[in-house]
PDB file of N, CA and C in Angstrom:
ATOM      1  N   UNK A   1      68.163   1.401  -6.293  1.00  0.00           N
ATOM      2  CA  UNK A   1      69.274   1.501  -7.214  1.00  0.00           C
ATOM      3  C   UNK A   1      69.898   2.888  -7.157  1.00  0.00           C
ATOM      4  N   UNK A   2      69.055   3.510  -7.262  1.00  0.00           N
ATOM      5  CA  UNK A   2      69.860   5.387  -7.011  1.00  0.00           C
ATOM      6  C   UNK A   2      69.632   5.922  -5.774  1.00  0.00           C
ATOM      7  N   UNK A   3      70.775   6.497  -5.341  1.00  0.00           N
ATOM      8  CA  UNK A   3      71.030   7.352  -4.371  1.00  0.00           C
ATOM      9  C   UNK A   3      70.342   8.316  -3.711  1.00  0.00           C
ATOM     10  N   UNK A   4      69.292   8.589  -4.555  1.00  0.00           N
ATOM     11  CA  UNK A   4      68.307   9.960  -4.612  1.00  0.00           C
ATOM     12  C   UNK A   4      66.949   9.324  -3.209  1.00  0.00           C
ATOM     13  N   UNK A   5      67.189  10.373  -2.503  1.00  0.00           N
ATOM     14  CA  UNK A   5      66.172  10.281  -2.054  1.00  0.00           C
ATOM     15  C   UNK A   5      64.583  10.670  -1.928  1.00  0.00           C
ATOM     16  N   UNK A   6      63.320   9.851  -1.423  1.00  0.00           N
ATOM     17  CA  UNK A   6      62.137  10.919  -1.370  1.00  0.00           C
ATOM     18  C   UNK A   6      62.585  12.388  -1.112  1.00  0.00           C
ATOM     19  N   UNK A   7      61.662  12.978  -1.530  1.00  0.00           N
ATOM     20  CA  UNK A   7      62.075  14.487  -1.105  1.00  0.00           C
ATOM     21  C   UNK A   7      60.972  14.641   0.116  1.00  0.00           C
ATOM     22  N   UNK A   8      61.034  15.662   1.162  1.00  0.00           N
ATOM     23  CA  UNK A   8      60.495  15.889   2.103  1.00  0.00           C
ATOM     24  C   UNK A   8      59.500  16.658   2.102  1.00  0.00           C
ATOM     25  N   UNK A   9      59.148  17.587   1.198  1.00  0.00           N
ATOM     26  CA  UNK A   9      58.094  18.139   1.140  1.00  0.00           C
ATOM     27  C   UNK A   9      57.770  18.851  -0.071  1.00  0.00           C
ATOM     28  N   UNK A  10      56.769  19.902  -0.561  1.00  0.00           N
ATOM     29  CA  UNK A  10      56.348  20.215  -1.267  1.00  0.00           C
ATOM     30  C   UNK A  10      57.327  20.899  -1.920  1.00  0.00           C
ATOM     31  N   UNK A  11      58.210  21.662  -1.543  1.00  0.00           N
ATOM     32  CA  UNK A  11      59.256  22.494  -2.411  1.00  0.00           C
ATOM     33  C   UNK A  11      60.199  21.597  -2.755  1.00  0.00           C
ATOM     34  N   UNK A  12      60.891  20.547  -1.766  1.00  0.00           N
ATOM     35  CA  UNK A  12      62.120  19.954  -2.246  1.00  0.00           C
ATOM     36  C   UNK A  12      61.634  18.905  -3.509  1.00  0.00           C
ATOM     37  N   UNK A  13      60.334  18.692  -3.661  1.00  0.00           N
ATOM     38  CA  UNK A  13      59.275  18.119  -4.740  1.00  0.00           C
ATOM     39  C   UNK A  13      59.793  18.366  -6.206  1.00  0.00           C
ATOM     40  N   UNK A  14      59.994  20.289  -6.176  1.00  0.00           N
ATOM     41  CA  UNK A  14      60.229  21.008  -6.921  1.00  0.00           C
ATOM     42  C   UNK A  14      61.500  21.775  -7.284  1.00  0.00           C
ATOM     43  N   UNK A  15      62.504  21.060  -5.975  1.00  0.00           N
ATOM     44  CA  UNK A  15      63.859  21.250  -6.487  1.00  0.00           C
ATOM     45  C   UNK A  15      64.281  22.486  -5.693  1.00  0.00           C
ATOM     46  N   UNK A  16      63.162  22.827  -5.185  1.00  0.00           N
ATOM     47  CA  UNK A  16      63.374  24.244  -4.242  1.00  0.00           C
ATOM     48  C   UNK A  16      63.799  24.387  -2.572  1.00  0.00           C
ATOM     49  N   UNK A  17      64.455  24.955  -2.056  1.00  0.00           N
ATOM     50  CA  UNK A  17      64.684  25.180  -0.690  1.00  0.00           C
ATOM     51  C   UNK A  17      63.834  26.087   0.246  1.00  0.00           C
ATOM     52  N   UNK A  18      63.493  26.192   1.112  1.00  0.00           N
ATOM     53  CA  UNK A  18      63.239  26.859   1.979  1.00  0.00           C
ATOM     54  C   UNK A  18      64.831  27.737   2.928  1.00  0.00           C
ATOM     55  N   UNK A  19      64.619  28.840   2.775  1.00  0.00           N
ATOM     56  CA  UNK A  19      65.846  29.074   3.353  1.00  0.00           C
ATOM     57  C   UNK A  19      65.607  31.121   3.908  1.00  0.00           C
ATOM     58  N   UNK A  20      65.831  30.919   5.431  1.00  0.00           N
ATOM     59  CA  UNK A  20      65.977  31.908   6.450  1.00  0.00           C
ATOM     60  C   UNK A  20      67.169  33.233   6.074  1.00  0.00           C
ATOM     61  N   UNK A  21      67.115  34.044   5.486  1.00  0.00           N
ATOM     62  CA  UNK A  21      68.071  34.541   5.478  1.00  0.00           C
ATOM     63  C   UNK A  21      68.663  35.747   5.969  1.00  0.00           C
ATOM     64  N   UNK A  22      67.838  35.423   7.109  1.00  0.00           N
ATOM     65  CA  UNK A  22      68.368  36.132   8.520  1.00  0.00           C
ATOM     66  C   UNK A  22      69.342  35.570   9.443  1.00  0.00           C
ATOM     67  N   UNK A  23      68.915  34.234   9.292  1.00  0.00           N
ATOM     68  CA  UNK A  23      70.151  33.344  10.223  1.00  0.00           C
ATOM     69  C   UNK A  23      71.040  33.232   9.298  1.00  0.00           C
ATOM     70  N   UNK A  24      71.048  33.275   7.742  1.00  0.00           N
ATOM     71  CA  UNK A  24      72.404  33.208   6.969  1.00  0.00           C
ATOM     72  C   UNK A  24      73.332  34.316   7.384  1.00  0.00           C
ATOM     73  N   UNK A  25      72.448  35.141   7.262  1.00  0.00           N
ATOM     74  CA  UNK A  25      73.512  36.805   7.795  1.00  0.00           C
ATOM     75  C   UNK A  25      74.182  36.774   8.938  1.00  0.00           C
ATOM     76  N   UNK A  26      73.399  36.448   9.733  1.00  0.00           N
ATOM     77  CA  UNK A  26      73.771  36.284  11.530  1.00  0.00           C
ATOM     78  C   UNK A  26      74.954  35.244  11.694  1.00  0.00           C
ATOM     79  N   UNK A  27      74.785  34.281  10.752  1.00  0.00           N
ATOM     80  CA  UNK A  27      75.727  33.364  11.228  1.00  0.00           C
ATOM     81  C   UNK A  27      76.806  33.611  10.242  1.00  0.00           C
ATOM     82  N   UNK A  28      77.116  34.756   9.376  1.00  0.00           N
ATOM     83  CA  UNK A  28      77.857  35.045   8.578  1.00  0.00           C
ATOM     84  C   UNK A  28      78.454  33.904   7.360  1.00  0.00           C
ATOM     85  N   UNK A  29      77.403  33.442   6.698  1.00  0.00           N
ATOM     86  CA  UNK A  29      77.393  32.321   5.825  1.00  0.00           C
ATOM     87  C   UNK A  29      77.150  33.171   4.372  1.00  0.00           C
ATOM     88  N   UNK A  30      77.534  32.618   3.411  1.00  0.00           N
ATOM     89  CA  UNK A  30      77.134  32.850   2.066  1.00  0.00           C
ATOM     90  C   UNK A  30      76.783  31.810   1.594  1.00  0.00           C
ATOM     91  N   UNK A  31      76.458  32.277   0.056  1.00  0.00           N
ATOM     92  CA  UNK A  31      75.995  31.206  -1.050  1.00  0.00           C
ATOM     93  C   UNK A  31      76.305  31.357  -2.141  1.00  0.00           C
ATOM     94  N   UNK A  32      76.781  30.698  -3.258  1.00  0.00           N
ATOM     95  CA  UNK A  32      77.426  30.839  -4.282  1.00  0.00           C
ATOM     96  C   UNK A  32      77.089  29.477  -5.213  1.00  0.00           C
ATOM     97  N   UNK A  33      76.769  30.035  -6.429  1.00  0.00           N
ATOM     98  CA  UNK A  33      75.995  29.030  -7.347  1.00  0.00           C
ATOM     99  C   UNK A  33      77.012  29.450  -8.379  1.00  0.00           C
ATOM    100  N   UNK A  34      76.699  28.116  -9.430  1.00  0.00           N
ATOM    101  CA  UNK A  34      77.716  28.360 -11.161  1.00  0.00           C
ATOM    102  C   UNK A  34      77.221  26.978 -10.989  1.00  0.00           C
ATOM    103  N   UNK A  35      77.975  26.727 -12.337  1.00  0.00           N
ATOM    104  CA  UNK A  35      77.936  25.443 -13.680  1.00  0.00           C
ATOM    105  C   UNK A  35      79.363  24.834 -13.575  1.00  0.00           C
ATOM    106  N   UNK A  36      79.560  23.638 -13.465  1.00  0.00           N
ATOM    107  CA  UNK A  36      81.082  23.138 -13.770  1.00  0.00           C
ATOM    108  C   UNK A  36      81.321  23.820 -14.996  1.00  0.00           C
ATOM    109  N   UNK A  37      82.644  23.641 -14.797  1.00  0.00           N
ATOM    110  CA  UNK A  37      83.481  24.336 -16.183  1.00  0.00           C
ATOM    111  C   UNK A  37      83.792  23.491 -17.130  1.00  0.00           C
ATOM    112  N   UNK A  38      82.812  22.292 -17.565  1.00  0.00           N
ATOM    113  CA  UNK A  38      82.652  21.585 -18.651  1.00  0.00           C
ATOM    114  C   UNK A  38      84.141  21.269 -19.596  1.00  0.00           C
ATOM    115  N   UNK A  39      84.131  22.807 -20.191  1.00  0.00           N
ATOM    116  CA  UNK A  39      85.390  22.974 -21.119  1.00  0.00           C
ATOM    117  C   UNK A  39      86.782  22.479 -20.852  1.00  0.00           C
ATOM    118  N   UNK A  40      86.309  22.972 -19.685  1.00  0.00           N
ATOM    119  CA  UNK A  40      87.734  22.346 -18.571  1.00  0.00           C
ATOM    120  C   UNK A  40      88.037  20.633 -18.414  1.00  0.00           C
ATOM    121  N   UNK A  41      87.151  19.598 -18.779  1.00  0.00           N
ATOM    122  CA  UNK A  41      87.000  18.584 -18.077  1.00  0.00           C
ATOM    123  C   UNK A  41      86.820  17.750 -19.261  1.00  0.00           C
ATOM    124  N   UNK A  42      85.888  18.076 -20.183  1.00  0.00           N
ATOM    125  CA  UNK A  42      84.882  17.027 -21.000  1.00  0.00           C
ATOM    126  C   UNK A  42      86.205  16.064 -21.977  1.00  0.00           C
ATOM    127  N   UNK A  43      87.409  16.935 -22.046  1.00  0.00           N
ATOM    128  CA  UNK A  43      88.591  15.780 -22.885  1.00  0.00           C
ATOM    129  C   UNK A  43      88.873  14.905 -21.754  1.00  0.00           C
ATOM    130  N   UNK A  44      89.414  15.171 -20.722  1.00  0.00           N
ATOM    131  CA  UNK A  44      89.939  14.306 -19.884  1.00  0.00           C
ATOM    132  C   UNK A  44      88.844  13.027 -19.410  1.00  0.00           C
ATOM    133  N   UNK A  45      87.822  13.829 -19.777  1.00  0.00           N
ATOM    134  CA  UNK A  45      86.562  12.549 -19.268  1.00  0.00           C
ATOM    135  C   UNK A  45      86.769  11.728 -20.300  1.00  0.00           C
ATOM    136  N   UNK A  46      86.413  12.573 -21.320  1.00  0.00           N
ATOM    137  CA  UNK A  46      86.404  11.271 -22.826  1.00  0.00           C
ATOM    138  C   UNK A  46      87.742  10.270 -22.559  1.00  0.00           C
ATOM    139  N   UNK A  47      88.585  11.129 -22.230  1.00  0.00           N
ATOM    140  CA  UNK A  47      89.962   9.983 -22.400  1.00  0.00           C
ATOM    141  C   UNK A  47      89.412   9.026 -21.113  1.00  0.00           C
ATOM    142  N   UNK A  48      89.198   8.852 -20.030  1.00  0.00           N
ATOM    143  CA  UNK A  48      89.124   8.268 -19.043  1.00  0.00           C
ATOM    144  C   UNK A  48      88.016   6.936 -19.292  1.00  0.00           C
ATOM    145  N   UNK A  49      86.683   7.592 -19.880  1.00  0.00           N
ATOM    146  CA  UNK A  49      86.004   6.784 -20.731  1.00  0.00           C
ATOM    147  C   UNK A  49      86.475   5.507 -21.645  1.00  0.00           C
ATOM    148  N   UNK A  50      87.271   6.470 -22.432  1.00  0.00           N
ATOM    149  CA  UNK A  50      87.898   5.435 -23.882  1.00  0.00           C
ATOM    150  C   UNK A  50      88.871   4.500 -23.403  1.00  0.00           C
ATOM    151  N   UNK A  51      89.377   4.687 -22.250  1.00  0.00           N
ATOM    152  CA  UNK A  51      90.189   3.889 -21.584  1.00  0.00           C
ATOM    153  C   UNK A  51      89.608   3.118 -20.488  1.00  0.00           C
ATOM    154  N   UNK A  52      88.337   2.991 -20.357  1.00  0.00           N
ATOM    155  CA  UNK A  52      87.483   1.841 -19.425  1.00  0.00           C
ATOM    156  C   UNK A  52      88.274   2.525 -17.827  1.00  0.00           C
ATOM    157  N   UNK A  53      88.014   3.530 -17.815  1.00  0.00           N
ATOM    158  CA  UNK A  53      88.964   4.131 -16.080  1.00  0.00           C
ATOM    159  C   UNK A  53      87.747   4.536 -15.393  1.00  0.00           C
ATOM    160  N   UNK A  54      86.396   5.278 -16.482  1.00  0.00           N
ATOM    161  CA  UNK A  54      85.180   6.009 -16.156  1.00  0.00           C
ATOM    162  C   UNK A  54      83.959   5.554 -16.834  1.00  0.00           C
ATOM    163  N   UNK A  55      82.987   5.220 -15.924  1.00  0.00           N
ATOM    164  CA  UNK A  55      82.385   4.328 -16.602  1.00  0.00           C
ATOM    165  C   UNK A  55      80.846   5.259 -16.345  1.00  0.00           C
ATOM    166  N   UNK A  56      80.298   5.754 -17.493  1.00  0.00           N
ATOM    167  CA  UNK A  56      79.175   7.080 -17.328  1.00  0.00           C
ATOM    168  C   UNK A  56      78.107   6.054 -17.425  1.00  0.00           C
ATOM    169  N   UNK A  57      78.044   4.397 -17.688  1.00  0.00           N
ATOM    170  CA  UNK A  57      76.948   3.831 -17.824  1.00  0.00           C
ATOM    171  C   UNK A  57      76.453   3.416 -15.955  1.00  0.00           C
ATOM    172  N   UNK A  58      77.344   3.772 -15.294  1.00  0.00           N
ATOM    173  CA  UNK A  58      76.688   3.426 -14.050  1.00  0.00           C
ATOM    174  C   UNK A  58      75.455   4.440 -14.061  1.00  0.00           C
ATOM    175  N   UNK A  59      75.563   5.683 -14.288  1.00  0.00           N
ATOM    176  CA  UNK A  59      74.643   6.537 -14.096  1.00  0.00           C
ATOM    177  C   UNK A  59      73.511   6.484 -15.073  1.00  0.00           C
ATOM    178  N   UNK A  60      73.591   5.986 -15.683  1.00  0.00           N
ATOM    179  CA  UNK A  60      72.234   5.778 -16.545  1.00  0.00           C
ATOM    180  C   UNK A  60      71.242   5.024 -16.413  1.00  0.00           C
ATOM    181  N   UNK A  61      70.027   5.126 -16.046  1.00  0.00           N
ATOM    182  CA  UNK A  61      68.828   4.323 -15.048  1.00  0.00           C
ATOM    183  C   UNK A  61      67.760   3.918 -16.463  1.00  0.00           C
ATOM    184  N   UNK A  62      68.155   4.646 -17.787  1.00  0.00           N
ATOM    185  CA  UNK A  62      67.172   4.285 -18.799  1.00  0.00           C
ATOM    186  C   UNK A  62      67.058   4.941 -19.941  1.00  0.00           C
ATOM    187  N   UNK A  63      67.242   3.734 -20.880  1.00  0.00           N
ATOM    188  CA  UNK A  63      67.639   4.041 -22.199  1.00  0.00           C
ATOM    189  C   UNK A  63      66.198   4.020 -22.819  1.00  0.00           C
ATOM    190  N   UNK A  64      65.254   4.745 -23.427  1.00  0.00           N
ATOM    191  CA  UNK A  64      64.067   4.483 -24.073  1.00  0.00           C
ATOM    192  C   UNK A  64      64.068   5.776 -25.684  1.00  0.00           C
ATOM    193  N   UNK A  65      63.161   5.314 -26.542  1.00  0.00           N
ATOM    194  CA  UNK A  65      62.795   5.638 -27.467  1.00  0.00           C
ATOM    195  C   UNK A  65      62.784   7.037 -27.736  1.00  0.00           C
ATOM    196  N   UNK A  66      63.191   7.812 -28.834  1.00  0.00           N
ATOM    197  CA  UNK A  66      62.917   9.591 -28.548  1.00  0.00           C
ATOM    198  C   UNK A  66      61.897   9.618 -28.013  1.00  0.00           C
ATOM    199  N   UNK A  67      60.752   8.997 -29.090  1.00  0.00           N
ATOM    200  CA  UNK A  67      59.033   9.235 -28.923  1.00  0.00           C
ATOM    201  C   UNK A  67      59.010   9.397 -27.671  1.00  0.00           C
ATOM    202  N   UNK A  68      59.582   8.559 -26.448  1.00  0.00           N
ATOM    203  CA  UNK A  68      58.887   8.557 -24.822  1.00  0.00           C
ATOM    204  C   UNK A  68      60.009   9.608 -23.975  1.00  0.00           C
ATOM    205  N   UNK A  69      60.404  10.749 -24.758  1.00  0.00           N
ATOM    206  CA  UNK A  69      61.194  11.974 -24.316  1.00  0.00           C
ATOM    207  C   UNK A  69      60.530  12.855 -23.483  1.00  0.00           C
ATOM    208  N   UNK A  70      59.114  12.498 -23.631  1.00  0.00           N
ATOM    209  CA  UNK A  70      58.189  13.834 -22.843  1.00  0.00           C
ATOM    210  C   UNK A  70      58.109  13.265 -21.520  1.00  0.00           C
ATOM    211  N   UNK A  71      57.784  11.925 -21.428  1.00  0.00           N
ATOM    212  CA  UNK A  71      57.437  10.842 -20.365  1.00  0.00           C
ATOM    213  C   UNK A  71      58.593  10.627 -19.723  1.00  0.00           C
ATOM    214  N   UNK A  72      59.316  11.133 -20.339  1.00  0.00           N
ATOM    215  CA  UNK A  72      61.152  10.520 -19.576  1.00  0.00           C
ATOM    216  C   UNK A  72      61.584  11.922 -18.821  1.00  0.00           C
ATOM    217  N   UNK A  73      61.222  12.965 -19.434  1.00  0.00           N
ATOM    218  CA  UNK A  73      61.250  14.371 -18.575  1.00  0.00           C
ATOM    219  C   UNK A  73      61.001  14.442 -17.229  1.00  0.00           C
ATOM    220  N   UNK A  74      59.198  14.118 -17.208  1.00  0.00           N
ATOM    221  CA  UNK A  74      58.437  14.300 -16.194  1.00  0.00           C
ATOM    222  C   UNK A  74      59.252  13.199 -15.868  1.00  0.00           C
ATOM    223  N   UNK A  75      59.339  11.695 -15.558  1.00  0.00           N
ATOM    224  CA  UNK A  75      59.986  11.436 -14.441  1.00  0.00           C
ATOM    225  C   UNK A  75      61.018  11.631 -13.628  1.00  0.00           C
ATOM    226  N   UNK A  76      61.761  11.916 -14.495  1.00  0.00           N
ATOM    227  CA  UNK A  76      63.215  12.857 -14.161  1.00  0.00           C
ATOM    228  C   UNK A  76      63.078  14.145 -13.548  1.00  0.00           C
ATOM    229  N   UNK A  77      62.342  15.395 -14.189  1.00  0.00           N
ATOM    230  CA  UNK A  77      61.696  16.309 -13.459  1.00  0.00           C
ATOM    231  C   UNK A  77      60.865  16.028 -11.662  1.00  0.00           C
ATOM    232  N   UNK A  78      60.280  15.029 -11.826  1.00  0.00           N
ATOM    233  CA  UNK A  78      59.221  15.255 -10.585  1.00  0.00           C
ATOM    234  C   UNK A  78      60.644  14.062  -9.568  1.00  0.00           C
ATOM    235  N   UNK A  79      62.194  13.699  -9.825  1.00  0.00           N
ATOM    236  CA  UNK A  79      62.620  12.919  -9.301  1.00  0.00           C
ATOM    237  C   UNK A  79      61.871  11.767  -8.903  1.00  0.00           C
ATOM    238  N   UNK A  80      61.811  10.933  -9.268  1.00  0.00           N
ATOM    239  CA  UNK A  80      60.828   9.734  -9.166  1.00  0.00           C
ATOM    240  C   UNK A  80      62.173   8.399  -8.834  1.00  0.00           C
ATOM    241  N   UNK A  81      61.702   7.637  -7.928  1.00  0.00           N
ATOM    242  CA  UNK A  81      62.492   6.686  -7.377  1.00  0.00           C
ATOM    243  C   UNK A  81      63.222   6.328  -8.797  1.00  0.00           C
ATOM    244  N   UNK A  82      64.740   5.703  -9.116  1.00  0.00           N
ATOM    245  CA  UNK A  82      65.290   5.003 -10.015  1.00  0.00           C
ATOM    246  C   UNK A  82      65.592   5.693 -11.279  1.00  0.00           C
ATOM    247  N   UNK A  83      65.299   7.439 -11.035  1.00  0.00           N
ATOM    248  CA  UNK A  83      65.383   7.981 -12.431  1.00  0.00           C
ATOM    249  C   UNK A  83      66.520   8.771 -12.538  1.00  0.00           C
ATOM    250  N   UNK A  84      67.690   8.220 -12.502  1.00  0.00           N
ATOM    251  CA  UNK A  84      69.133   9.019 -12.120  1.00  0.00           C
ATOM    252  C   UNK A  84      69.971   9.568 -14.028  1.00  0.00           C
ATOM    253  N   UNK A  85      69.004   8.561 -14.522  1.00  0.00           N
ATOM    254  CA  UNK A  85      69.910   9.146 -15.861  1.00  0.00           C
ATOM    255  C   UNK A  85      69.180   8.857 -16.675  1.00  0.00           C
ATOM    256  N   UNK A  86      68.535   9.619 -18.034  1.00  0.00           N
ATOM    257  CA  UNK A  86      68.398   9.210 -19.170  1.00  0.00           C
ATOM    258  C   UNK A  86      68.630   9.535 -20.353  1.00  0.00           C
ATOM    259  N   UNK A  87      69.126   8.562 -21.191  1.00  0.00           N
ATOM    260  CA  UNK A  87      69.424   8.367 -22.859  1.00  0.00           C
ATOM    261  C   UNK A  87      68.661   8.285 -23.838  1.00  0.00           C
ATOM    262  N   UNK A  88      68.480   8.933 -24.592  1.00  0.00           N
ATOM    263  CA  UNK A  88      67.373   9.326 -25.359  1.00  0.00           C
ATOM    264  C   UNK A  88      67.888   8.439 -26.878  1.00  0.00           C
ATOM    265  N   UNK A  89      67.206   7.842 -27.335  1.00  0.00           N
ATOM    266  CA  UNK A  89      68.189   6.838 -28.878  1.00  0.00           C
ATOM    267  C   UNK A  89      66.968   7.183 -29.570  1.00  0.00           C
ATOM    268  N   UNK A  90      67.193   7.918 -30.971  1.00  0.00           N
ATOM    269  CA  UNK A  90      66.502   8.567 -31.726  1.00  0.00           C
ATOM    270  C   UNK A  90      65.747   7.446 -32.790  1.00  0.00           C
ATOM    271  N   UNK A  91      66.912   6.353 -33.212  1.00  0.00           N
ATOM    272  CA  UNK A  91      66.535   5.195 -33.545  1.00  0.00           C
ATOM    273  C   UNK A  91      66.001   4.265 -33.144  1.00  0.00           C
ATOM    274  N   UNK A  92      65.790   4.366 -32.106  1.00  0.00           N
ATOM    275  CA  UNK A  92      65.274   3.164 -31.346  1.00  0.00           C
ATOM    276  C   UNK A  92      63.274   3.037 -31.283  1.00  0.00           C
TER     277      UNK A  92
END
């Protein structure tokens, strides 16, 4: 169901890279990290939403109980086959 694949080894396990950065230099490459700009986006999403254009329930792999919030981490954390999104319902 999700896109995500096994990871290959012990670091990509952990979300981590292995990375040379001698051949980054040599081959005159950079790297550059940030956060979407949220602020920028989150109305136009809502509108796109409220208008059935964007549909955020594709991405959601599992809706369960607060109580099972710790259990819903770790699978999400350790990427575990099918765990692309979860919703936490306080009532439930």
């Amino acid at each position: 169901m999700s896109g995500r694949r096994k990871p290959k080894d012990n670091l990509a396990k952990k979300g981590q890279l292995a990375l040379d950065f001698r051949q980054l230099c040599m081959k005159g490459q950079h790297i550059a990290t940030g956060q979407a700009n949220v602020k920028a986006y989150n109305h136009r999403l809502r509108d796109l939403i409220a208008a059935g254009k964007a549909k955020p329930s594709q991405m959601i792999s599992h809706e369960l109980p607060l109580d099972k919030a710790l259990a819903a981490y770790q699978h999400f954390g350790e990427r575990e086959e099918g765990w692309t999104g979860v919703v936490l319902k306080p009532a439930a």
